[in-house]
C-alpha atoms as a PDB file:
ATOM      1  CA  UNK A   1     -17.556 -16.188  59.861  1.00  0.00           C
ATOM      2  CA  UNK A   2     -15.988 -13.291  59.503  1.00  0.00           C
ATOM      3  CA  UNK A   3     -12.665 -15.006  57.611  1.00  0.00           C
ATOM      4  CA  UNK A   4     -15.604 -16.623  55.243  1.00  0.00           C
ATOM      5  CA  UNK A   5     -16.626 -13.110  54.159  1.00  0.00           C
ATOM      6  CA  UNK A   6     -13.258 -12.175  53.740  1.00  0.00           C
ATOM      7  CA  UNK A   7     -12.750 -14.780  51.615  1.00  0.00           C
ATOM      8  CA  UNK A   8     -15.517 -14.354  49.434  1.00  0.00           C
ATOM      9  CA  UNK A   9     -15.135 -10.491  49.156  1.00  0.00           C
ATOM     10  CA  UNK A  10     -11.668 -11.438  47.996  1.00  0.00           C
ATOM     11  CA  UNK A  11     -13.145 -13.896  45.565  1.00  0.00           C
ATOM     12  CA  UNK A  12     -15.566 -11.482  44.038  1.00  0.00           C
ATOM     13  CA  UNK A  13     -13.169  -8.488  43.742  1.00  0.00           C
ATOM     14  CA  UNK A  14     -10.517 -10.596  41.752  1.00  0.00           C
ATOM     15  CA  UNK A  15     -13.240 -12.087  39.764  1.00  0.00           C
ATOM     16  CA  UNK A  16     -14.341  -8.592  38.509  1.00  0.00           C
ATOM     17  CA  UNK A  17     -10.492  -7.927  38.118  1.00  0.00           C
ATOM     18  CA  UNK A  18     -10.053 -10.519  35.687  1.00  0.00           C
ATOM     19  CA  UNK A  19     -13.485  -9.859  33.772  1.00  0.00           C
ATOM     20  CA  UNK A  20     -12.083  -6.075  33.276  1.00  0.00           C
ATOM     21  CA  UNK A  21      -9.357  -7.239  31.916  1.00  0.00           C
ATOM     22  CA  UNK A  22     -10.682  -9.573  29.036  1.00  0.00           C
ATOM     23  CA  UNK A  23      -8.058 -11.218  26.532  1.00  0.00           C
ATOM     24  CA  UNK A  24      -7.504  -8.906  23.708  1.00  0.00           C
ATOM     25  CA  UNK A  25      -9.259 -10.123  20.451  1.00  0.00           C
ATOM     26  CA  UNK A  26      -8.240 -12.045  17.993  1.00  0.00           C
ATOM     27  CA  UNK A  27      -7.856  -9.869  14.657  1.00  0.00           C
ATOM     28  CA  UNK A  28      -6.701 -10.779  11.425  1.00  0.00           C
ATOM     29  CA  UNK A  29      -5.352  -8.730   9.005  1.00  0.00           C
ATOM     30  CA  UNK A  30      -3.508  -9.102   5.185  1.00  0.00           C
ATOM     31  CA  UNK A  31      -0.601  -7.104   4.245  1.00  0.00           C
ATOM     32  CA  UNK A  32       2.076  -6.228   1.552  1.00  0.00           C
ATOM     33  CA  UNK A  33       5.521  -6.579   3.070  1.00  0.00           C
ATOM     34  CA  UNK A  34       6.557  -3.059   3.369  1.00  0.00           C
ATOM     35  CA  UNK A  35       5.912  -0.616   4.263  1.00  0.00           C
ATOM     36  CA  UNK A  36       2.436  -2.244   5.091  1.00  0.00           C
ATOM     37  CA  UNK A  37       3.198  -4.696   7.291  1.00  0.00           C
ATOM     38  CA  UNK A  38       6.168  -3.294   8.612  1.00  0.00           C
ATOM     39  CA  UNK A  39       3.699  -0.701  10.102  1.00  0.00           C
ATOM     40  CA  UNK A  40       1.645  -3.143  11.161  1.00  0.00           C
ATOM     41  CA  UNK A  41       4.341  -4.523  13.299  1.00  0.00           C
ATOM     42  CA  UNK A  42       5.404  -1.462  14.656  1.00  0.00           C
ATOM     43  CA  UNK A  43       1.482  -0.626  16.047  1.00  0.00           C
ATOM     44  CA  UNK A  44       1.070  -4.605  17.357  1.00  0.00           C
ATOM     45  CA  UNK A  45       1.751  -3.944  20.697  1.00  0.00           C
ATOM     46  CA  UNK A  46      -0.810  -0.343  20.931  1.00  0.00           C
ATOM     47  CA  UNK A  47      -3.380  -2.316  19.201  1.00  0.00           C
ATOM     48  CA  UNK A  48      -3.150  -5.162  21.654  1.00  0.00           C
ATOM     49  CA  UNK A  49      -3.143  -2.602  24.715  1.00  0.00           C
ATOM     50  CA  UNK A  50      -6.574  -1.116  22.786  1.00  0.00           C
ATOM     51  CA  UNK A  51      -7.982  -4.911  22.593  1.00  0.00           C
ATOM     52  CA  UNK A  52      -7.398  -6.158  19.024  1.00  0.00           C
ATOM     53  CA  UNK A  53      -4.348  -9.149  18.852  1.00  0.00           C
ATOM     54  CA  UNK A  54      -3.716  -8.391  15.319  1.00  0.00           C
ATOM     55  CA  UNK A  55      -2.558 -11.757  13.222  1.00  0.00           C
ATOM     56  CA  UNK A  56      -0.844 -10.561  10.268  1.00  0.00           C
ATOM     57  CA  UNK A  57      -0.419 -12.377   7.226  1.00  0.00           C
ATOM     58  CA  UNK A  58       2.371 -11.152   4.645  1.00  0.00           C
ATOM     59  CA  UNK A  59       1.256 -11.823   1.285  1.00  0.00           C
ATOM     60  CA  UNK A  60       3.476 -10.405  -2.251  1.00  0.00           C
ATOM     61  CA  UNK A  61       1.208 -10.482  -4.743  1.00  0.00           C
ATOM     62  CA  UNK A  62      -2.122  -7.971  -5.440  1.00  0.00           C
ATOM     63  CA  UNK A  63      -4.946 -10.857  -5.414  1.00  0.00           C
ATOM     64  CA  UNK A  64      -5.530 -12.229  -2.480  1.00  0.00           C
ATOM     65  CA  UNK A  65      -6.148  -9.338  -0.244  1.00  0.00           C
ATOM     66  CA  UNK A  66      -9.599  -7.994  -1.146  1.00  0.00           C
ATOM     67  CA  UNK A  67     -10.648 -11.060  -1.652  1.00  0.00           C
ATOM     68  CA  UNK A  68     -10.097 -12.556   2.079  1.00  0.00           C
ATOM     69  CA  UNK A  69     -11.385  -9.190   3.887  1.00  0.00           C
ATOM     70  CA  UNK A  70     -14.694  -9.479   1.791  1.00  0.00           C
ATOM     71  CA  UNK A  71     -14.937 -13.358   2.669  1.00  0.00           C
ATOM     72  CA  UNK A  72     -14.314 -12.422   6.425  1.00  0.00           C
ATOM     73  CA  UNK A  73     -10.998 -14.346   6.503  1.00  0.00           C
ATOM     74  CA  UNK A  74      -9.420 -11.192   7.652  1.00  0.00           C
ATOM     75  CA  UNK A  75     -11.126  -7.947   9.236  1.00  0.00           C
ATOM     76  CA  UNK A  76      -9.074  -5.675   7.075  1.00  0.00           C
ATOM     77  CA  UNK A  77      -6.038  -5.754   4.271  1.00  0.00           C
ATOM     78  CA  UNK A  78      -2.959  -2.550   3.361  1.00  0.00           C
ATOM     79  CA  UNK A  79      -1.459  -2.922   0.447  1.00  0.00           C
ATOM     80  CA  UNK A  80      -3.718  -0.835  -2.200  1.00  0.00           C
ATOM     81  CA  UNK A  81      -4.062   3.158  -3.130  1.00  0.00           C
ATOM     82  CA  UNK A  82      -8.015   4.443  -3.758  1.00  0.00           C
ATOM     83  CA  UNK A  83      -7.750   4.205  -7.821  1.00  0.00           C
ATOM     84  CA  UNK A  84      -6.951   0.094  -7.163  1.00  0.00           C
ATOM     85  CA  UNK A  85      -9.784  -0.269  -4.559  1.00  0.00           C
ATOM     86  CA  UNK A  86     -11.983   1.722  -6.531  1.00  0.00           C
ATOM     87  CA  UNK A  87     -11.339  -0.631 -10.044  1.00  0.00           C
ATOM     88  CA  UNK A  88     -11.576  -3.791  -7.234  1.00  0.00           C
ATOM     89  CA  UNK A  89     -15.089  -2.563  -6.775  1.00  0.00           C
ATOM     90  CA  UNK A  90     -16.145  -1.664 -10.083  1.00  0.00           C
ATOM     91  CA  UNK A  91     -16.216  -5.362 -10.446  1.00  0.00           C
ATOM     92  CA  UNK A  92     -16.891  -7.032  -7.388  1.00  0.00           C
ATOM     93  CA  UNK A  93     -20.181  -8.409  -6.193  1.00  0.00           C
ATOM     94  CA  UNK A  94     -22.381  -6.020  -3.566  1.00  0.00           C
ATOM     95  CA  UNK A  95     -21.550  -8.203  -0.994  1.00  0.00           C
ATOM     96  CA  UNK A  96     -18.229  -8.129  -2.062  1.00  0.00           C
ATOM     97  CA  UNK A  97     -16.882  -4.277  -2.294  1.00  0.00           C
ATOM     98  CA  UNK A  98     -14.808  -2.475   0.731  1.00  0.00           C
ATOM     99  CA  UNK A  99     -14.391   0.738   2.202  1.00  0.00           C
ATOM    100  CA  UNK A 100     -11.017   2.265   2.001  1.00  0.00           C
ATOM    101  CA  UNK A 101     -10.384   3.768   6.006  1.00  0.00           C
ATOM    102  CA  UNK A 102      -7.454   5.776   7.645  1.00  0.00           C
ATOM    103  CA  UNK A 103      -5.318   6.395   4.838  1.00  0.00           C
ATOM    104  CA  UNK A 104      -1.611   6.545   5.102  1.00  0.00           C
ATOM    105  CA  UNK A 105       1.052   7.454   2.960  1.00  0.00           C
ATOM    106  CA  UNK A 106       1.650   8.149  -0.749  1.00  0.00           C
ATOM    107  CA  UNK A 107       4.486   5.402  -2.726  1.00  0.00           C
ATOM    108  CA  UNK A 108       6.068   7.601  -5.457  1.00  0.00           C
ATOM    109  CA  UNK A 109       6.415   5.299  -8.746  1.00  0.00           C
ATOM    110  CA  UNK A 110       9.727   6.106  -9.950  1.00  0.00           C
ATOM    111  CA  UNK A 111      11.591   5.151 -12.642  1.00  0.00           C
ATOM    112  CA  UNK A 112      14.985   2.693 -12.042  1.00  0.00           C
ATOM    113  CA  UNK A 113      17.903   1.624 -13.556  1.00  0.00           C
ATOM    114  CA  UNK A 114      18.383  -1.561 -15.462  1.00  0.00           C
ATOM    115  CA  UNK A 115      21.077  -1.871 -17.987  1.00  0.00           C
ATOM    116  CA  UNK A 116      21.080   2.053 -18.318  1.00  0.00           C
ATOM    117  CA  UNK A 117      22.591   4.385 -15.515  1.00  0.00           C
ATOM    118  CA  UNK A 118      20.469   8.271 -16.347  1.00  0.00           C
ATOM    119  CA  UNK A 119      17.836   8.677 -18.949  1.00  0.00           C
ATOM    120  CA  UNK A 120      20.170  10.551 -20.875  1.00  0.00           C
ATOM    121  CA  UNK A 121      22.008   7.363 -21.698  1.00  0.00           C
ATOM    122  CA  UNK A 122      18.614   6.396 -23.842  1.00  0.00           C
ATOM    123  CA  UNK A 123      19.297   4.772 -26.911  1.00  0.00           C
ATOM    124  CA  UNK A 124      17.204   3.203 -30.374  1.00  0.00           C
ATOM    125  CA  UNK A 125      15.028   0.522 -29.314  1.00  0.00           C
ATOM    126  CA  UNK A 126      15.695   0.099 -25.630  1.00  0.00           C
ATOM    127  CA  UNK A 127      13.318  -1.702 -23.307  1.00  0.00           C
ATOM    128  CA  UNK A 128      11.284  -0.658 -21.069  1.00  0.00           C
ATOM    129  CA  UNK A 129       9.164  -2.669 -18.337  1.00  0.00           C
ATOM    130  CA  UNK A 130       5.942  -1.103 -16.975  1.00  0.00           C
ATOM    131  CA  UNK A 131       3.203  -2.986 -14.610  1.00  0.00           C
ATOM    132  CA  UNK A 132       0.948  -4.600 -16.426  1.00  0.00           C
ATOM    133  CA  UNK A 133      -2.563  -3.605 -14.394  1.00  0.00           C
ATOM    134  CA  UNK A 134      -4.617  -1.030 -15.814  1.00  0.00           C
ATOM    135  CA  UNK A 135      -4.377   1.520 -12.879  1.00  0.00           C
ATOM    136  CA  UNK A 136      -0.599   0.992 -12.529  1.00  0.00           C
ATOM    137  CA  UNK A 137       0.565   0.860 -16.580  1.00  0.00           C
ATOM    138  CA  UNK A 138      -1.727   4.021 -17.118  1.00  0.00           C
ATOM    139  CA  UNK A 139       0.634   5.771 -14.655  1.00  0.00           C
ATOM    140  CA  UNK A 140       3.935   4.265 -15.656  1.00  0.00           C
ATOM    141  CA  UNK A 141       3.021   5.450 -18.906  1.00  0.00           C
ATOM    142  CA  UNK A 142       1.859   9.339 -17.660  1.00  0.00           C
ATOM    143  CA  UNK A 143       5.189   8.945 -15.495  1.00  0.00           C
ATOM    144  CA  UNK A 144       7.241   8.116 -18.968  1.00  0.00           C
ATOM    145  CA  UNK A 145       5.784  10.974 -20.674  1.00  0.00           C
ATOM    146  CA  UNK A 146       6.953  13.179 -17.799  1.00  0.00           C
ATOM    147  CA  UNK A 147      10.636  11.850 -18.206  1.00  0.00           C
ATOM    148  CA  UNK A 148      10.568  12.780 -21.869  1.00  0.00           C
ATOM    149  CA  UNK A 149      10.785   9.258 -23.350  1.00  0.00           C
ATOM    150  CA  UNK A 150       7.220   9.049 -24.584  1.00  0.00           C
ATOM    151  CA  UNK A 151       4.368  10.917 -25.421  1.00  0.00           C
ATOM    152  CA  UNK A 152       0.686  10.067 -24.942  1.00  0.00           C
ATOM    153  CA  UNK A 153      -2.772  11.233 -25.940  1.00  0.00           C
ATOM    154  CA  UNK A 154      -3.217  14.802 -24.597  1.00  0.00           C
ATOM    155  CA  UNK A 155      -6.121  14.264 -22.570  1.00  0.00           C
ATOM    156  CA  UNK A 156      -4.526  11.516 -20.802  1.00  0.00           C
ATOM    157  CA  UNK A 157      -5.160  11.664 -17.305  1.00  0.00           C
ATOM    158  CA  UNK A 158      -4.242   9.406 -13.992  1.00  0.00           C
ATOM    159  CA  UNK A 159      -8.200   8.305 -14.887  1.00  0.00           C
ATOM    160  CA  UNK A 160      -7.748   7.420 -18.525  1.00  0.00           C
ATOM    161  CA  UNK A 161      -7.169   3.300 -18.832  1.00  0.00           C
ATOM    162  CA  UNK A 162      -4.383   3.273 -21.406  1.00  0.00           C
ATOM    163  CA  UNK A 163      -1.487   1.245 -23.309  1.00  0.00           C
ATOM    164  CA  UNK A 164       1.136   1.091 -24.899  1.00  0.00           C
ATOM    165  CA  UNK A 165      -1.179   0.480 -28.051  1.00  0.00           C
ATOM    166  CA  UNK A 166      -1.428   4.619 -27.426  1.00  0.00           C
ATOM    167  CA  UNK A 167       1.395   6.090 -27.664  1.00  0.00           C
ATOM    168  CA  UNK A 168       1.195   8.714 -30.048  1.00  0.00           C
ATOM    169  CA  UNK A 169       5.330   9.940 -29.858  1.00  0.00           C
ATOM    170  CA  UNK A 170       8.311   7.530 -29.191  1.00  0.00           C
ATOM    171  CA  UNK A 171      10.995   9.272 -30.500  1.00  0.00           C
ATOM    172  CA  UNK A 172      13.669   6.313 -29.790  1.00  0.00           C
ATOM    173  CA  UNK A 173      10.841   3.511 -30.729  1.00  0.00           C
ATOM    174  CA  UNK A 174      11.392   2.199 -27.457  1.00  0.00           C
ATOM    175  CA  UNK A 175      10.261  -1.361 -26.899  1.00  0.00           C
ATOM    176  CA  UNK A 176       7.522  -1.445 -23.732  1.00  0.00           C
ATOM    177  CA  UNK A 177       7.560  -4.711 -21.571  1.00  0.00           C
ATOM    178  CA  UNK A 178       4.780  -5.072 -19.692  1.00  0.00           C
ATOM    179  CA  UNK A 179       4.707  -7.325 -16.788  1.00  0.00           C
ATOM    180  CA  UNK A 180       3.162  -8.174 -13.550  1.00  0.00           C
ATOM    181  CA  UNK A 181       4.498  -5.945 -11.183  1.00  0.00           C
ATOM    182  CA  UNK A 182       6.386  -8.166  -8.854  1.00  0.00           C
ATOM    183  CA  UNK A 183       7.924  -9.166 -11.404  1.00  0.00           C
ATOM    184  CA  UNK A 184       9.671  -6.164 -13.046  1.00  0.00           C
ATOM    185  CA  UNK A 185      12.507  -5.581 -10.019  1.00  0.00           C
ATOM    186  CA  UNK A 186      14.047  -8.922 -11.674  1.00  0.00           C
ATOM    187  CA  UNK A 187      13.897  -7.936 -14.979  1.00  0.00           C
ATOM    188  CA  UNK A 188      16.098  -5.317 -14.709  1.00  0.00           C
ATOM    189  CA  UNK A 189      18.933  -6.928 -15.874  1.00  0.00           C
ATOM    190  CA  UNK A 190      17.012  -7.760 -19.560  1.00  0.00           C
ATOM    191  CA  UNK A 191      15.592  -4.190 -19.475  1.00  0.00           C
ATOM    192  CA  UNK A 192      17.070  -0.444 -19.943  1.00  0.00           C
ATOM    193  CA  UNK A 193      14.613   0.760 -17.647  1.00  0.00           C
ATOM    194  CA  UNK A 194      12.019  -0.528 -15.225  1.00  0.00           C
ATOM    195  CA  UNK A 195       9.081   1.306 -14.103  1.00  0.00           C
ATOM    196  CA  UNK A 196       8.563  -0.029 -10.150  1.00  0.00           C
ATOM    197  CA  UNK A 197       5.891   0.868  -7.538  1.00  0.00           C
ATOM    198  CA  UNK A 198       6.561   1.346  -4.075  1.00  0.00           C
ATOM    199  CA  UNK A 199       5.734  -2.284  -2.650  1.00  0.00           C
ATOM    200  CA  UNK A 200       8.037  -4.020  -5.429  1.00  0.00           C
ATOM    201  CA  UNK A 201      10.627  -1.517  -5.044  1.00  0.00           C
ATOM    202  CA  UNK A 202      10.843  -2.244  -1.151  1.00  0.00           C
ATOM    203  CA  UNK A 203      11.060  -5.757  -1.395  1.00  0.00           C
ATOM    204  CA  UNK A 204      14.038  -5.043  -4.052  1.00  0.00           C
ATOM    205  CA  UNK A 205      15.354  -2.629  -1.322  1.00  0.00           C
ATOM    206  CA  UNK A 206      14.928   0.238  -3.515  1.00  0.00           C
ATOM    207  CA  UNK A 207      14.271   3.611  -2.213  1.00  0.00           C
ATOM    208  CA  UNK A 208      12.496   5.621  -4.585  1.00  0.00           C
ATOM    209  CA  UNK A 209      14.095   9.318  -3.506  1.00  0.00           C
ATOM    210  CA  UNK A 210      17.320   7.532  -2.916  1.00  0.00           C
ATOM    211  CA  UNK A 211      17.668   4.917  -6.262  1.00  0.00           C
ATOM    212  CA  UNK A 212      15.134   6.283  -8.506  1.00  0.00           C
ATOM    213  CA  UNK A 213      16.173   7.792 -11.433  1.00  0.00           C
ATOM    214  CA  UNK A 214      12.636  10.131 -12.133  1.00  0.00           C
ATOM    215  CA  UNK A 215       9.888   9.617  -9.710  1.00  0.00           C
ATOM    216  CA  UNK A 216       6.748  11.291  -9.040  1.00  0.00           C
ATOM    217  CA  UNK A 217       7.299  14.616  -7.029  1.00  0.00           C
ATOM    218  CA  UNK A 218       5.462  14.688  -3.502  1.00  0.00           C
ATOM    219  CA  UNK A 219       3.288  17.718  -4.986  1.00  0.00           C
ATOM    220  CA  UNK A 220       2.511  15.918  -7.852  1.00  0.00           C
ATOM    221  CA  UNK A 221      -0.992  14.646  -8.996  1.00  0.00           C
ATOM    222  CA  UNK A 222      -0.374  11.152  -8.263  1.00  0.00           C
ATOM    223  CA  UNK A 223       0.790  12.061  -5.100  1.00  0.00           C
ATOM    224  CA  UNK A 224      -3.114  12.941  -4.230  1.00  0.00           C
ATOM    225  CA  UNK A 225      -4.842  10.524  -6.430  1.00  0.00           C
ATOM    226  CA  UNK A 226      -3.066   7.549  -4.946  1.00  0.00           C
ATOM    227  CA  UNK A 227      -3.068   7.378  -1.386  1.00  0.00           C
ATOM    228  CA  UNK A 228      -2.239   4.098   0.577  1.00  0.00           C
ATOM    229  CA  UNK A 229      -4.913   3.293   2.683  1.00  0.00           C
ATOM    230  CA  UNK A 230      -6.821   0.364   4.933  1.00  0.00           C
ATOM    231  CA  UNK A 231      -9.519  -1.521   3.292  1.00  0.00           C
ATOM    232  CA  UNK A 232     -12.744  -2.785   5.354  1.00  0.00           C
ATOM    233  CA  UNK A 233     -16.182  -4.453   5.117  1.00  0.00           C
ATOM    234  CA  UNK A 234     -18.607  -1.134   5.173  1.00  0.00           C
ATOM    235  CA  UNK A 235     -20.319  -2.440   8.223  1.00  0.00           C
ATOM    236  CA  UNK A 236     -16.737  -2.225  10.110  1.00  0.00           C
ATOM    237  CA  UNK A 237     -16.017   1.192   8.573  1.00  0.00           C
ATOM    238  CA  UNK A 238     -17.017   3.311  11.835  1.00  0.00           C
ATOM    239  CA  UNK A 239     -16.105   0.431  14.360  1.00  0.00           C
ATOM    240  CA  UNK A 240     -13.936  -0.148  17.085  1.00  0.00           C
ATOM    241  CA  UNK A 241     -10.962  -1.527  15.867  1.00  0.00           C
ATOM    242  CA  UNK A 242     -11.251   1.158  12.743  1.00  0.00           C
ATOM    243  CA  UNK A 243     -11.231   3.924  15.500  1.00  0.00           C
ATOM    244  CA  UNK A 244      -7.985   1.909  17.515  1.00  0.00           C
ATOM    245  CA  UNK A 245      -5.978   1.566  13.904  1.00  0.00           C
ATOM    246  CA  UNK A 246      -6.366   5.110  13.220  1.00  0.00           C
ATOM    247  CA  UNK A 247      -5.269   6.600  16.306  1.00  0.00           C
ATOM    248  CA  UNK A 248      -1.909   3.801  16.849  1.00  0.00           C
ATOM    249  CA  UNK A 249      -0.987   4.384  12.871  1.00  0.00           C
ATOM    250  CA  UNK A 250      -1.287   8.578  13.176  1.00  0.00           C
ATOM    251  CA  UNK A 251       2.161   8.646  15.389  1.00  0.00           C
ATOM    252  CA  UNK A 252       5.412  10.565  15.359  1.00  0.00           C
ATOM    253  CA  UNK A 253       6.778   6.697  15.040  1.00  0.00           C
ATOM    254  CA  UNK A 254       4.438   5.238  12.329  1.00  0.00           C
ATOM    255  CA  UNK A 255       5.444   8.569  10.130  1.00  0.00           C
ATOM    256  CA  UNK A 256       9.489   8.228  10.524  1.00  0.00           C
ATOM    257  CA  UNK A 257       8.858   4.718   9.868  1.00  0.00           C
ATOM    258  CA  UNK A 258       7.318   6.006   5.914  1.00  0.00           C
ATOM    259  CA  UNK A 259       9.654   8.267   5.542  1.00  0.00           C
ATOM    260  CA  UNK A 260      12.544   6.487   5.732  1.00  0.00           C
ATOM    261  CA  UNK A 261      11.378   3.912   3.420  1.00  0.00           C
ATOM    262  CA  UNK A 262      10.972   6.706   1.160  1.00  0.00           C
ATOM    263  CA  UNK A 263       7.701   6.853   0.951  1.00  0.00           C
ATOM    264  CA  UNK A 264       5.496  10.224   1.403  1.00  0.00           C
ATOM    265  CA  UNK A 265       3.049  10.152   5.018  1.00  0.00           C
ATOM    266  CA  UNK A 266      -0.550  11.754   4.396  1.00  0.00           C
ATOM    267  CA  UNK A 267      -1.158  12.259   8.155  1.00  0.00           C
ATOM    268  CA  UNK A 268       0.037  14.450  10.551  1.00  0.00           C
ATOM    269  CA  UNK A 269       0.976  12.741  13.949  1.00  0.00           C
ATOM    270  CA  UNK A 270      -1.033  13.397  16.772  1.00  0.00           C
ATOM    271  CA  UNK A 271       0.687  15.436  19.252  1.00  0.00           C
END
């Protein structure tokens, strides 16, 4: 009899072991290659130890992501600043828009080299390829007008929506391309100059403080305005998994990881 109680007691206890230590959920996210998902890879491992098995999906392109968090094909997606979440909500549906949670790190847009070496090489009628989305080609062309090739209305602001239609001063009638911005890195070779954002200039292994010829300085406007972030459903904005993401991506290694990508971190690491 008293084996049989053993037995059971033992039963019970590793019953109640394995129901405290439930499987870690299933979580899917949607990323830009890097540095996005590169910091998602880094945290995999912490998030799993907090309960959420992230599945991340590596996409290139700026379309897809809000769309499958606000369908609930994934719980969250990195790839955007607040000025490209906020114009993604603008338009979306109410059961559509996001939340932008734990933000991250600021992606200089910088200025590269394509058939031209310095700025001072700029010659009559050279061309010059800009994204072609309102948020991004309204800073490519405030970022243009700080390198001295152009100048633009003079209450332009990072908020303003403009074009190339406003130029007001191009001293060396330079010819602007505009193009999707995945694009650009390969145009280089038919350009003088291409204007790149940090998650095109990664997958080109470009380092804007290393390769850039004029970026946006880390104290710079821009540098504020368009933070990296996490986008979220507003009924997951205070939950769980928002609460686990923020405290594995605010680390010592998550920051050395931006950095050296060139990138700018808006966090300090918890101690």
């Amino acid at each position: 009899m008293k084996k049989y109680l053993a037995l059971v007691l033992v039963l019970v206890l590793t019953a109640a072991l394995f129901a405290g230590c439930a499987a870690p959920k299933k979580t899917a996210l949607i990323a830009t290659p890097s540095p996005h998902a590169e910091i998602l890879e880094l945290i995999k491992e912490d998030m799993k130890a907090a309960g959420f098995d992230m599945e991340i999906t590596v996409v290139t392109d700026y379309v897809t992501e809000n769309p499958a968090v606000a369908g609930g094909d994934a719980i969250a997606n990195f790839f955007q600043h607040v000025p490209y979440l906020a114009g993604y909500n603008e338009t979306a549906s109410e059961k559509e828009k996001l939340v932008g949670v734990v933000p991250t790190h600021f992606e200089p847009l910088a200025i590269y080299k394509g058939t031209k070496d310095s700025l001072e090489a700029v010659a009559e009628g050279d061309k010059v390829a800009i994204p072609n989305d309102p948020t991004n080609m309204t800073r490519a062309l405030l970022l243009l007008q700080d390198a001295g090739l152009i100048k633009l209305p003079e209450d332009t602001t990072l908020e303003s929506i403009v074009t190339k239609e406003d130029i007001v001063e191009n001293a060396n009638n330079l010819e602007i391309i505009e193009a999707n911005a995945e694009q650009i890195p390969g145009l280089r070779a038919d350009v003088a100059y291409a204007v790149i954002n940090g998650n095109n200039a990664s997958l080109a292994g470009l380092n804007p403080s290393v390769d850039g010829i004029f970026a946006e300085p880390a104290d710079s406007q821009a540098a504020k305005a368009y933070v990296n972030l996490f986008a979220v459903k507003p009924e997951n904005e205070n939950s769980d998994f928002v609460k686990a993401l923020e405290k594995c991506v605010y680390t010592q290694k998550v920051y050395d990881l931006i950095k050296e990508r060139g990138f700018v971190p808006t966090f300090t690491p918890a101690k």
